[in-house]
Protein backbone atom coordinates (compact mmCIF):
# COMPACT_ATOMS: atom_id res chain seq x y z
CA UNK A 1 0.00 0.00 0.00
CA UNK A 2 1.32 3.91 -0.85
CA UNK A 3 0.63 6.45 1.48
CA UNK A 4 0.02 8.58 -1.52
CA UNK A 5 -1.16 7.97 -5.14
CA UNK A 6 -0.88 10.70 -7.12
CA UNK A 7 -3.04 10.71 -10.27
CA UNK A 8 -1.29 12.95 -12.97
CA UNK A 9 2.13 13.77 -14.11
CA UNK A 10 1.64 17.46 -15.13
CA UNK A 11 2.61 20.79 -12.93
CA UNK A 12 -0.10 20.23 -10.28
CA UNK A 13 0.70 16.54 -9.84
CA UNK A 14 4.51 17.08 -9.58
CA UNK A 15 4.21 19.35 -7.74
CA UNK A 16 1.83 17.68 -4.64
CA UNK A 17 4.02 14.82 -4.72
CA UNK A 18 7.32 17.17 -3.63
CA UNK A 19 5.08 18.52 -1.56
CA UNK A 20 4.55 15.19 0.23
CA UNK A 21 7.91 14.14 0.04
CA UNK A 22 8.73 16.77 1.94
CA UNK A 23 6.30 16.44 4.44
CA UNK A 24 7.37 12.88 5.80
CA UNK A 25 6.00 10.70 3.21
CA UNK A 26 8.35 8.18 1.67
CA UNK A 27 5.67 5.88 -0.36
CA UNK A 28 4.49 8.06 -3.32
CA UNK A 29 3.53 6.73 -6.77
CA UNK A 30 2.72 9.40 -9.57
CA UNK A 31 0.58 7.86 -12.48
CA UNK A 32 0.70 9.37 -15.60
CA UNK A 33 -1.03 8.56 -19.37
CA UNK A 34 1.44 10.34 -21.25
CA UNK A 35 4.71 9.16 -22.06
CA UNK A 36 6.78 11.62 -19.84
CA UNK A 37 6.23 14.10 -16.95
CA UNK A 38 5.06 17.64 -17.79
CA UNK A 39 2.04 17.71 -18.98
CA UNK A 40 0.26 20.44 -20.97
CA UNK A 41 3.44 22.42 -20.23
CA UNK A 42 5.69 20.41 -22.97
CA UNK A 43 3.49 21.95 -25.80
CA UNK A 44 4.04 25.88 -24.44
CA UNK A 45 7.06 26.41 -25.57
CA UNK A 46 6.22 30.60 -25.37
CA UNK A 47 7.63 32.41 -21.96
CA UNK A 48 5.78 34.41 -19.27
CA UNK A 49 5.72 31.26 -16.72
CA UNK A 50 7.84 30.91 -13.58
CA UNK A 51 7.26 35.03 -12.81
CA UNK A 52 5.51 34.58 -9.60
CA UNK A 53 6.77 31.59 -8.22
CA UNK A 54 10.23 31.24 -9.43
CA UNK A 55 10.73 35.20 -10.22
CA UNK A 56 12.09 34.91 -13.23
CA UNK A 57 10.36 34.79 -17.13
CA UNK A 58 10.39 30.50 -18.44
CA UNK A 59 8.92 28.69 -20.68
CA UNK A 60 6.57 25.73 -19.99
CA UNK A 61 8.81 22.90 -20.85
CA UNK A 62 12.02 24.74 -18.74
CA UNK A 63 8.75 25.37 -15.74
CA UNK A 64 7.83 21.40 -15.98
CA UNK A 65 11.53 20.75 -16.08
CA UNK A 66 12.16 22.78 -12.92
CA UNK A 67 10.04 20.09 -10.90
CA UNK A 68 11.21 17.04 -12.98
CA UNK A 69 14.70 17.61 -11.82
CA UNK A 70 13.35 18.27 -7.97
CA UNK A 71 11.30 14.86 -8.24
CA UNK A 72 14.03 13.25 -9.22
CA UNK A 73 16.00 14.43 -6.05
CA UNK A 74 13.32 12.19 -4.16
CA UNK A 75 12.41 8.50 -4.01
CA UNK A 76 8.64 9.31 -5.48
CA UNK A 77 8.04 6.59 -7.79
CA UNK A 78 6.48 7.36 -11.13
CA UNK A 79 4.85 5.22 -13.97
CA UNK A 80 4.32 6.71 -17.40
CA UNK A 81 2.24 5.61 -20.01
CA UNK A 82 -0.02 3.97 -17.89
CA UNK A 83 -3.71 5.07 -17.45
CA UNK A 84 -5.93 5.33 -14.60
CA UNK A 85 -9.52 3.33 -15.14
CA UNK A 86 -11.04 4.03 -12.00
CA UNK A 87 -10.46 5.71 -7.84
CA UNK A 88 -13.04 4.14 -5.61
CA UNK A 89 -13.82 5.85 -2.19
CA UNK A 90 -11.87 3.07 0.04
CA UNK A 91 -8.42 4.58 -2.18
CA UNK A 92 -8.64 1.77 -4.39
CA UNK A 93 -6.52 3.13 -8.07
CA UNK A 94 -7.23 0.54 -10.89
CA UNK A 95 -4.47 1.56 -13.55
CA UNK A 96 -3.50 0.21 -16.49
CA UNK A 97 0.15 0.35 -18.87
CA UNK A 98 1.63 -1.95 -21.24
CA UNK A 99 4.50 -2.38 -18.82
CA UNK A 100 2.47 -3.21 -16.32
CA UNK A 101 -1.34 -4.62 -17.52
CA UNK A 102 -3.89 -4.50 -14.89
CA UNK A 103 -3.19 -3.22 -11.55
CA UNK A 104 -5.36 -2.11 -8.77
CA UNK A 105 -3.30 -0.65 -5.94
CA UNK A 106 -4.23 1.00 -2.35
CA UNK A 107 -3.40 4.11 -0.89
CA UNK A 108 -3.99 5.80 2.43
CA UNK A 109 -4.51 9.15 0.47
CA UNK A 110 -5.15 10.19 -2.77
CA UNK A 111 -4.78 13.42 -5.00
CA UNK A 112 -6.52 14.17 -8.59
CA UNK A 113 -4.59 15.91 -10.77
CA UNK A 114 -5.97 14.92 -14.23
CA UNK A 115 -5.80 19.07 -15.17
CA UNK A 116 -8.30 20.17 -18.25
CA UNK A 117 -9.67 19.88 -21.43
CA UNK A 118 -11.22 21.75 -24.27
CA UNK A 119 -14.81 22.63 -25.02
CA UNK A 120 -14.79 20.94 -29.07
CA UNK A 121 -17.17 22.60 -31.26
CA UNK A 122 -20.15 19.87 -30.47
CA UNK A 123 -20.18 22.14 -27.06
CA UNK A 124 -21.41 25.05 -28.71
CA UNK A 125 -23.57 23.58 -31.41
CA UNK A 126 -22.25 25.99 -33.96
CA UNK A 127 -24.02 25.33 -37.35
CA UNK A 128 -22.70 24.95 -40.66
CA UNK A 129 -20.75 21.79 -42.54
CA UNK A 130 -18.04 19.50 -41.12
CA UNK A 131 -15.34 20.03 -43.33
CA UNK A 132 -11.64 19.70 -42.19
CA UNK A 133 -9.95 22.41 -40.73
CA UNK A 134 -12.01 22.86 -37.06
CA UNK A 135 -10.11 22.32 -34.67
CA UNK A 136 -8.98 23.79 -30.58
CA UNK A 137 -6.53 25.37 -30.43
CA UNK A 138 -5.04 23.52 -28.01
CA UNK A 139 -4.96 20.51 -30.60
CA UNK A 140 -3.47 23.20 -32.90
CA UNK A 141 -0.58 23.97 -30.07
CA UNK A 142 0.33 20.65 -30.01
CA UNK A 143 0.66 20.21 -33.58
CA UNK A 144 2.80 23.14 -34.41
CA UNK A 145 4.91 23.09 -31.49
CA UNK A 146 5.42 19.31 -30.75
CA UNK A 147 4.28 17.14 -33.81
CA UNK A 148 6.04 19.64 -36.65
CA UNK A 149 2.66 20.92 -38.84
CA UNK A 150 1.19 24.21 -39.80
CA UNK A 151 -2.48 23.06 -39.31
CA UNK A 152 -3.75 26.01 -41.24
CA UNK A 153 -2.81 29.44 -43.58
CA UNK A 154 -5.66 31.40 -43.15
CA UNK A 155 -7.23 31.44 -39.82
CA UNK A 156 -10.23 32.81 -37.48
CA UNK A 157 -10.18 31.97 -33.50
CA UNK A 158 -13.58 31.29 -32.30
CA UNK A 159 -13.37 32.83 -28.29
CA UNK A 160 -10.52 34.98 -26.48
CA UNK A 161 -8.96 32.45 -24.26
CA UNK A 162 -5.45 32.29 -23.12
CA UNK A 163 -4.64 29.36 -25.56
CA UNK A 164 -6.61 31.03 -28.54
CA UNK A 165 -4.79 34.32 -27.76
CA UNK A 166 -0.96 32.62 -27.96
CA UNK A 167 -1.99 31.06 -31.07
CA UNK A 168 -2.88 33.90 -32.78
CA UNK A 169 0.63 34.75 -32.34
CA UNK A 170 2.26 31.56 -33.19
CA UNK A 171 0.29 30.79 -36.45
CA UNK A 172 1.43 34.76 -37.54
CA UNK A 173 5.11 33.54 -36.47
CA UNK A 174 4.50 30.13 -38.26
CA UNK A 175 3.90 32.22 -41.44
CA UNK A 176 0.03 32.04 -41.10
CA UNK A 177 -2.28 34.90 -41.60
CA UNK A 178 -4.78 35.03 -38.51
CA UNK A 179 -7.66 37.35 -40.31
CA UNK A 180 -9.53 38.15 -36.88
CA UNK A 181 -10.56 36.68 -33.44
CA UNK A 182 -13.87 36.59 -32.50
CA UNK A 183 -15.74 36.76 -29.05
CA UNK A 184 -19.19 35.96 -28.22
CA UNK A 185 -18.89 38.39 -24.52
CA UNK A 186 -18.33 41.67 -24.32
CA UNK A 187 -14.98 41.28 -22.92
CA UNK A 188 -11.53 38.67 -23.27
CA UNK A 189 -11.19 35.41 -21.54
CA UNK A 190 -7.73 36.08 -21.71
CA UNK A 191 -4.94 37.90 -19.51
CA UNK A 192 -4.28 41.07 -20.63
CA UNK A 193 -0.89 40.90 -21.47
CA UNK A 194 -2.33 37.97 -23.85
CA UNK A 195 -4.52 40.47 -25.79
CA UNK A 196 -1.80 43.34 -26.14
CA UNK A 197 1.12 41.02 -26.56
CA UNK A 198 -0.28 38.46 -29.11
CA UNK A 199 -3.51 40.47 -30.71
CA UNK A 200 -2.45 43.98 -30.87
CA UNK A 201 1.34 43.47 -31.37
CA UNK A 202 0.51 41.96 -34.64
CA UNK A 203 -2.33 43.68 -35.27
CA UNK A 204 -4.57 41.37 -35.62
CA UNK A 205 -8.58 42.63 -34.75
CA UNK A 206 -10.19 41.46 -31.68
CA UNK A 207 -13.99 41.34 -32.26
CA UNK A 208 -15.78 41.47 -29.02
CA UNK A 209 -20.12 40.55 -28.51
CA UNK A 210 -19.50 38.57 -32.11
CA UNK A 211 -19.53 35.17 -32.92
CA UNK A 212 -19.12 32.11 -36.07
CA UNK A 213 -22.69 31.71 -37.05
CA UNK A 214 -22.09 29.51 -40.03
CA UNK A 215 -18.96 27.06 -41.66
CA UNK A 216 -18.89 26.49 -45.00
CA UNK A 217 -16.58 23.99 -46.95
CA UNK A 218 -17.13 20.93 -48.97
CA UNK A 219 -13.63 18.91 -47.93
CA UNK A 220 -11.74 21.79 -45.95
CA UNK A 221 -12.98 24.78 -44.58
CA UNK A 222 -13.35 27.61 -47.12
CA UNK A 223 -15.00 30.35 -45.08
CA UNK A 224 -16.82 31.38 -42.04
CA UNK A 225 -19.69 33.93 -41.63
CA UNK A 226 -19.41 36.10 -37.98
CA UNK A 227 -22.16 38.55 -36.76
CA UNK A 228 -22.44 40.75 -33.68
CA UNK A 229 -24.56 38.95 -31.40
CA UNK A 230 -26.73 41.04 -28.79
CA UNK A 231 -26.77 41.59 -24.81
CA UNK A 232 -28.58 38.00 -24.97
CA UNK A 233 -25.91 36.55 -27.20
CA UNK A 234 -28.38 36.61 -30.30
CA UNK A 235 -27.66 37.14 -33.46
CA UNK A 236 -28.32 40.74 -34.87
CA UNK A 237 -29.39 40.38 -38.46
CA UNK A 238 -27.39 42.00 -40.78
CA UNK A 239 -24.13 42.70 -38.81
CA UNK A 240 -22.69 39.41 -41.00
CA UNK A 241 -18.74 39.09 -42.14
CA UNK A 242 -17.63 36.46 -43.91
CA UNK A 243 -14.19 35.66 -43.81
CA UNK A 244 -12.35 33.64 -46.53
CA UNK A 245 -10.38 31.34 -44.11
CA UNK A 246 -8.99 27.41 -44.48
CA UNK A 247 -8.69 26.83 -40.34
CA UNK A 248 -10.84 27.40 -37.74
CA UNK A 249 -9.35 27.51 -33.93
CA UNK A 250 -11.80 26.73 -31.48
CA UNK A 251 -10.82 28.79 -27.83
CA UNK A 252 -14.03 28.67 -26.37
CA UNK A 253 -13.32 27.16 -22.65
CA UNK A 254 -11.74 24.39 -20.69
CA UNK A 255 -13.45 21.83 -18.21
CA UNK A 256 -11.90 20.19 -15.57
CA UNK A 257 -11.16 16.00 -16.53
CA UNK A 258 -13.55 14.99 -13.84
CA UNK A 259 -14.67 11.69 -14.78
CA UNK A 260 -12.40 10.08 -11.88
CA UNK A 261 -13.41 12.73 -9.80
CA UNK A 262 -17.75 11.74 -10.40
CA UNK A 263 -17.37 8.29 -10.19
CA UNK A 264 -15.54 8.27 -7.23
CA UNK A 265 -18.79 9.90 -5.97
CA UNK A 266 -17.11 12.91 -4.44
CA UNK A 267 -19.64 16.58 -4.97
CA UNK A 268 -18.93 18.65 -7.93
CA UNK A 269 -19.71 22.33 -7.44
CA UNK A 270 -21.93 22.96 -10.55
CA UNK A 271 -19.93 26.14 -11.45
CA UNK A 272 -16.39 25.43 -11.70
CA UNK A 273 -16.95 21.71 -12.98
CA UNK A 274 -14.62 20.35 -10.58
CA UNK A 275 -14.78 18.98 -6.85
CA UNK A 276 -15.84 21.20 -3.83
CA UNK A 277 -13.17 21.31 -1.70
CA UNK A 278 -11.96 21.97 2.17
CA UNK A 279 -9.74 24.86 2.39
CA UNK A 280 -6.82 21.98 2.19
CA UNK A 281 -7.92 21.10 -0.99
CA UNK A 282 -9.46 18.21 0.51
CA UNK A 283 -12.94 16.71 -1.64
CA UNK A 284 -16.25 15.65 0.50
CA UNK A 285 -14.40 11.94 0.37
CA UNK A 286 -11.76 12.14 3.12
CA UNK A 287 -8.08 11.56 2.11
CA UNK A 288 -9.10 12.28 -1.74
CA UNK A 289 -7.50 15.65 -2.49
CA UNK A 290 -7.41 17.91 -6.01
CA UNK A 291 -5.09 20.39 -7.16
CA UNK A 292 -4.87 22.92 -10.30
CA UNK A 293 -6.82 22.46 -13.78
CA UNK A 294 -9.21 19.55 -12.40
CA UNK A 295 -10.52 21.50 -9.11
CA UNK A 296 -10.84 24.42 -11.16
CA UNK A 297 -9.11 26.16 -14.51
CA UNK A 298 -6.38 28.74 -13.66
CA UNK A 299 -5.06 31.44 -15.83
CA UNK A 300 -1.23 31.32 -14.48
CA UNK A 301 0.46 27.79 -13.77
CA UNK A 302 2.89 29.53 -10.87
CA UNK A 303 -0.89 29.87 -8.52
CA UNK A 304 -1.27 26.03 -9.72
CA UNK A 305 1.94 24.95 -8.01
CA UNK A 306 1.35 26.82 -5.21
CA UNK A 307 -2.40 25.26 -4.58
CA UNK A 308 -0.77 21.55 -5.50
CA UNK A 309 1.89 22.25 -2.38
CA UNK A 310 -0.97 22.94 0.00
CA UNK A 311 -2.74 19.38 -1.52
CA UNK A 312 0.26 17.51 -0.83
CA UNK A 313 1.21 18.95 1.98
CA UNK A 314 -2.68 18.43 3.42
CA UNK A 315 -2.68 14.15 2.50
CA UNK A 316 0.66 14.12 4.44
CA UNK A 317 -0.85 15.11 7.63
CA UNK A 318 -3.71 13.25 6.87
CA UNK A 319 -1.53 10.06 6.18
CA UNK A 320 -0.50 11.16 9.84
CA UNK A 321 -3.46 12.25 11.54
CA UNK A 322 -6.08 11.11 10.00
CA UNK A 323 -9.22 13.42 8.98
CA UNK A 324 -9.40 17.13 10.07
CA UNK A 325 -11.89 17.67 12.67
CA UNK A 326 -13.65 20.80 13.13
CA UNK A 327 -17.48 22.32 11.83
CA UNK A 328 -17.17 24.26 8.71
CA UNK A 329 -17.95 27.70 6.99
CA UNK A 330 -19.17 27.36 3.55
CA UNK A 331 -18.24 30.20 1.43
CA UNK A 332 -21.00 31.63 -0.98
CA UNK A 333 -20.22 33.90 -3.98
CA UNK A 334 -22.06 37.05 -3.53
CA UNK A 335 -22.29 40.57 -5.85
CA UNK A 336 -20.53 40.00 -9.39
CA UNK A 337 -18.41 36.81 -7.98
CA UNK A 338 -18.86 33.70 -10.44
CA UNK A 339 -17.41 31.39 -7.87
CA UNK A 340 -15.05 30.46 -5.22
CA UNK A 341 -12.05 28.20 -4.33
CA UNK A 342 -12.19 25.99 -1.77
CA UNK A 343 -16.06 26.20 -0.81
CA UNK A 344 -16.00 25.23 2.75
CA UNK A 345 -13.20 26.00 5.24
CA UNK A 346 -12.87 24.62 8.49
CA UNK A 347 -11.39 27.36 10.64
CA UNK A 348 -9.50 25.18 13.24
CA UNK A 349 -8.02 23.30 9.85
CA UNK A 350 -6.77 26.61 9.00
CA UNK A 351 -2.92 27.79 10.05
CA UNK A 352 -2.38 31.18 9.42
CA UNK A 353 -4.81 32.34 6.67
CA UNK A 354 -6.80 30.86 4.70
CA UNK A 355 -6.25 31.24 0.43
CA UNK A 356 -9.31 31.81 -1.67
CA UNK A 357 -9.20 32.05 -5.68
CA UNK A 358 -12.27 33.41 -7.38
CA UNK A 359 -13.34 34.85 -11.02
CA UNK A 360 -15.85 37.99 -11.26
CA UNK A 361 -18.50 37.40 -13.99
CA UNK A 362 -18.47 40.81 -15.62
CA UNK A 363 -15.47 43.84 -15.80
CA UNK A 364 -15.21 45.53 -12.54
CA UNK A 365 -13.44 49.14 -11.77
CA UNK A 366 -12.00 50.14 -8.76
CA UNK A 367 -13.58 47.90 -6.30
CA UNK A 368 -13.42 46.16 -2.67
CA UNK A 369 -13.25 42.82 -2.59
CA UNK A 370 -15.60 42.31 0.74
CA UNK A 371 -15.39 39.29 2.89
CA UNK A 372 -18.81 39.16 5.08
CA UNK A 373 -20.57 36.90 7.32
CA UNK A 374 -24.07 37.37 9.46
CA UNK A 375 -24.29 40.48 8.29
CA UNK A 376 -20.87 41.53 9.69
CA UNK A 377 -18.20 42.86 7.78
CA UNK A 378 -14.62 40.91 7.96
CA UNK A 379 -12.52 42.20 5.64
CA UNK A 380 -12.24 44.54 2.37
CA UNK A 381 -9.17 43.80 -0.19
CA UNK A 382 -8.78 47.08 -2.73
CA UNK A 383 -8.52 46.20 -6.89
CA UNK A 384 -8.27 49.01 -9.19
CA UNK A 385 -9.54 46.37 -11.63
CA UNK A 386 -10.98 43.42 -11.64
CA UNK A 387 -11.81 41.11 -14.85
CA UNK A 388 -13.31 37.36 -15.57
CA UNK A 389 -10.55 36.76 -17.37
CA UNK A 390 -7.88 36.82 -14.66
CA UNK A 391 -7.94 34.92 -11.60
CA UNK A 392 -8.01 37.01 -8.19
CA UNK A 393 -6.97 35.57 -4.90
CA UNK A 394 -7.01 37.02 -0.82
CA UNK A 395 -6.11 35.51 2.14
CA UNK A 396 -8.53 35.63 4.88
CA UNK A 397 -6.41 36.30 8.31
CA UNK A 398 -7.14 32.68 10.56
CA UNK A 399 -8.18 35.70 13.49
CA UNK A 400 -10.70 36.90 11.38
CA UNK A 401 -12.60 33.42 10.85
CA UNK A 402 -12.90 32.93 15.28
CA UNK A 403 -16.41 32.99 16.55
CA UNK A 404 -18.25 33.10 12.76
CA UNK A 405 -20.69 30.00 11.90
CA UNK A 406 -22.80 29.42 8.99
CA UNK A 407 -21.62 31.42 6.03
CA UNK A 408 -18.95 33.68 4.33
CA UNK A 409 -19.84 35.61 1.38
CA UNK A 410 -17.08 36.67 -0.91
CA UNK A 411 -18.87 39.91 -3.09
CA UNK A 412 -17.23 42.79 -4.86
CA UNK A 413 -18.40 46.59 -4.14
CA UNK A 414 -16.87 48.99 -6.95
CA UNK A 415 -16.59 52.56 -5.78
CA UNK A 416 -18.24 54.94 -7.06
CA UNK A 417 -15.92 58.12 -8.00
């Protein structure tokens, strides 16, 4: 039996299991379906990682690197190529690999980290033909940066995410002409520095409140119609483009790999698509943890690590302990607040502070970010700015959460000049 299985080999996974290992436990397996460690890092080969956590500008493959070499420093055992079938709630991981077949092996804890996937175009029902030449842009990524092949010339992006953002850029590098991207809100999915340093840098036209209302092509896409879409997302008659294009990049969302996750039976919270969570990262099946893309999808792989290290430094003390004791708070997202991360905390679990990550649902000004409970106010965080696109976090002081039962809401007040 391991103390910990660790279900993933990409930045979240590797890092929990350092975590662990250094937290006392010597019996760690990482599982992993892919041939070696890294994950969706080994396909972004652009820079901007590493700037919060390791203070300097990497890319993703020199990031994943970073924590191959300090996994190899340990004794965590690790099995590529090898996929996992099934977690049951007794810690049960049925796993298979051609090196190894079928094999169903224990654990005294347990943490997911499967990370994400794309939204295909089946998600969003857009209409049209099925000719070659749709395709995410994450599929894209992978293709032009690992297998070798310019999937496209001309090309519209279908949504503003991070991913559809950097390949704007990388198909205009690749020699590809990226005629426009197109978004359905009235705002980016993306960082920021995504839009300015990808769109506008190579002046390429961001089209916000639009959308692809029609593909056309016989064997290969040949051109796709866009219209302005209303406050409802509707169509407005006679706003239509059509775009002479061969490629269509799809960068309309990710959703956590939760399949494990469900049939484990652990609760899903119904907006971020992955587990509910303790404020350990801990899911409503004790010694089952999640970390990064599969609890919920972050926007910079540096807060990733650091929510992994709290995972697998949380199933080392349960490996030791045993289950936290203690009632908890759940947290409810209140004014302009999509959702929050963990959603219950137990305040005698908690050592110092306790870390919350949360998305807005619409572009906020200058704004407090207010923490309340019973109608008392316990603590305001100032943000000049505050966007869905880009993840915010606060740490709620462990003083602050004494004496409070029932509820915390998590809102955002903008302030009124």
């Amino acid at each position: 039996m391991y103390d910990l299985i660790v279900v993933g080999g990409g930045p979240a996974g590797l890092a929990a299991a350092c975590s662990a290992w250094d937290s006392g436990l010597r019996s760690i397996l990482i599982v992993e379906r892919d041939r070696q460690l890294g994950g969706i890092l080994n396909q972004c080969i652009h820079n901007g990682f590493g700037l919060t956590y390791f203070k300097e500008e990497l890319t993703g493959p020199e990031y994943a690197h970073r924590f191959v070499e300090l996994l190899g420093k340990t004794g965590v055992e690790v099995r590529t190529d090898t996929m996992v079938l099934d977690v049951t709630a007794d810690r049960r991981v049925h796993m298979t690999g051609p090196k190894t077949g079928y094999r169903v092996e224990e654990a005294r804890s347990v943490i997911l980290a499967m990370g994400c996937r794309e939204r295909t175009r089946g998600a969003i029902g857009t209409p049209g033909t099925r000719p070659a030449g749709v395709l995410t842009a994450g599929a894209a990524q992978r293709y032009v940066n690992v297998e070798g092949y310019l999937p496209g010339k001309r090309v519209v992006i279908l949504g503003s995410g991070d991913i559809g953002l950097i390949m704007a850029r990388r198909m205009t590098l690749e020699g590809a002409r990226v005629l426009a991207c197109v978004e359905v809100m009235p705002y980016s999915g993306g960082l920021t520095r995504n839009i300015v340093q990808c769109l506008e840098d190579y002046g390429i036209p961001l089209y916000l409140s639009h959308t692809v209302t029609d593909i056309r092509g016989r064997d290969r896409v040949e051109e796709v119609t866009v219209c302005r879409v209303d406050e409802r997302r509707r169509p407005v008659p006679g706003t239509e483009m059509v775009f002479a294009c061969d490629t269509l990049l799809l960068s309309v969302g990710l959703i956590p790999e939760n399949e494990l996750t469900t049939r484990a039976g652990i609760e899903i919270d119904p907006r971020t698509k992955g587990a509910a969570v303790f404020e350990n990262m801990e899911t409503s099946l004790p010694g089952v943890f999640v970390c990064g893309n599969v609890a919920h999808v972050h926007d910079l792989v540096d807060f990733v690590t650091q929510e992994s290290q709290r995972a697998g430094a949380a199933a080392a003390k349960f490996v030791r302990e045993g289950e936290a004791a203690g009632e908890s708070l759940a947290l409810r997202s209140g004014n302009a607040v999509s959702y929050t991360v963990p959603q219950r905390i137990r305040p005698q679990n908690v050592d110092k502070s306790a870390n919350v990550f949360f998305r807005v649902n619409r572009i906020c000004g200058n704004s407090q970010i207010a923490v309340t409970a019973g109608g008392r106010r316990l603590a305001a965080f100032k943000r000049d700015r505050l966007a869905p696109g880009e993840m915010e976090h606060i740490s709620i002081p462990k003083k602050l959460l004494e004496g409070v039962t029932g509820e915390i809401t998590i809102s955002i007040e903008e302030v009124r000049e």
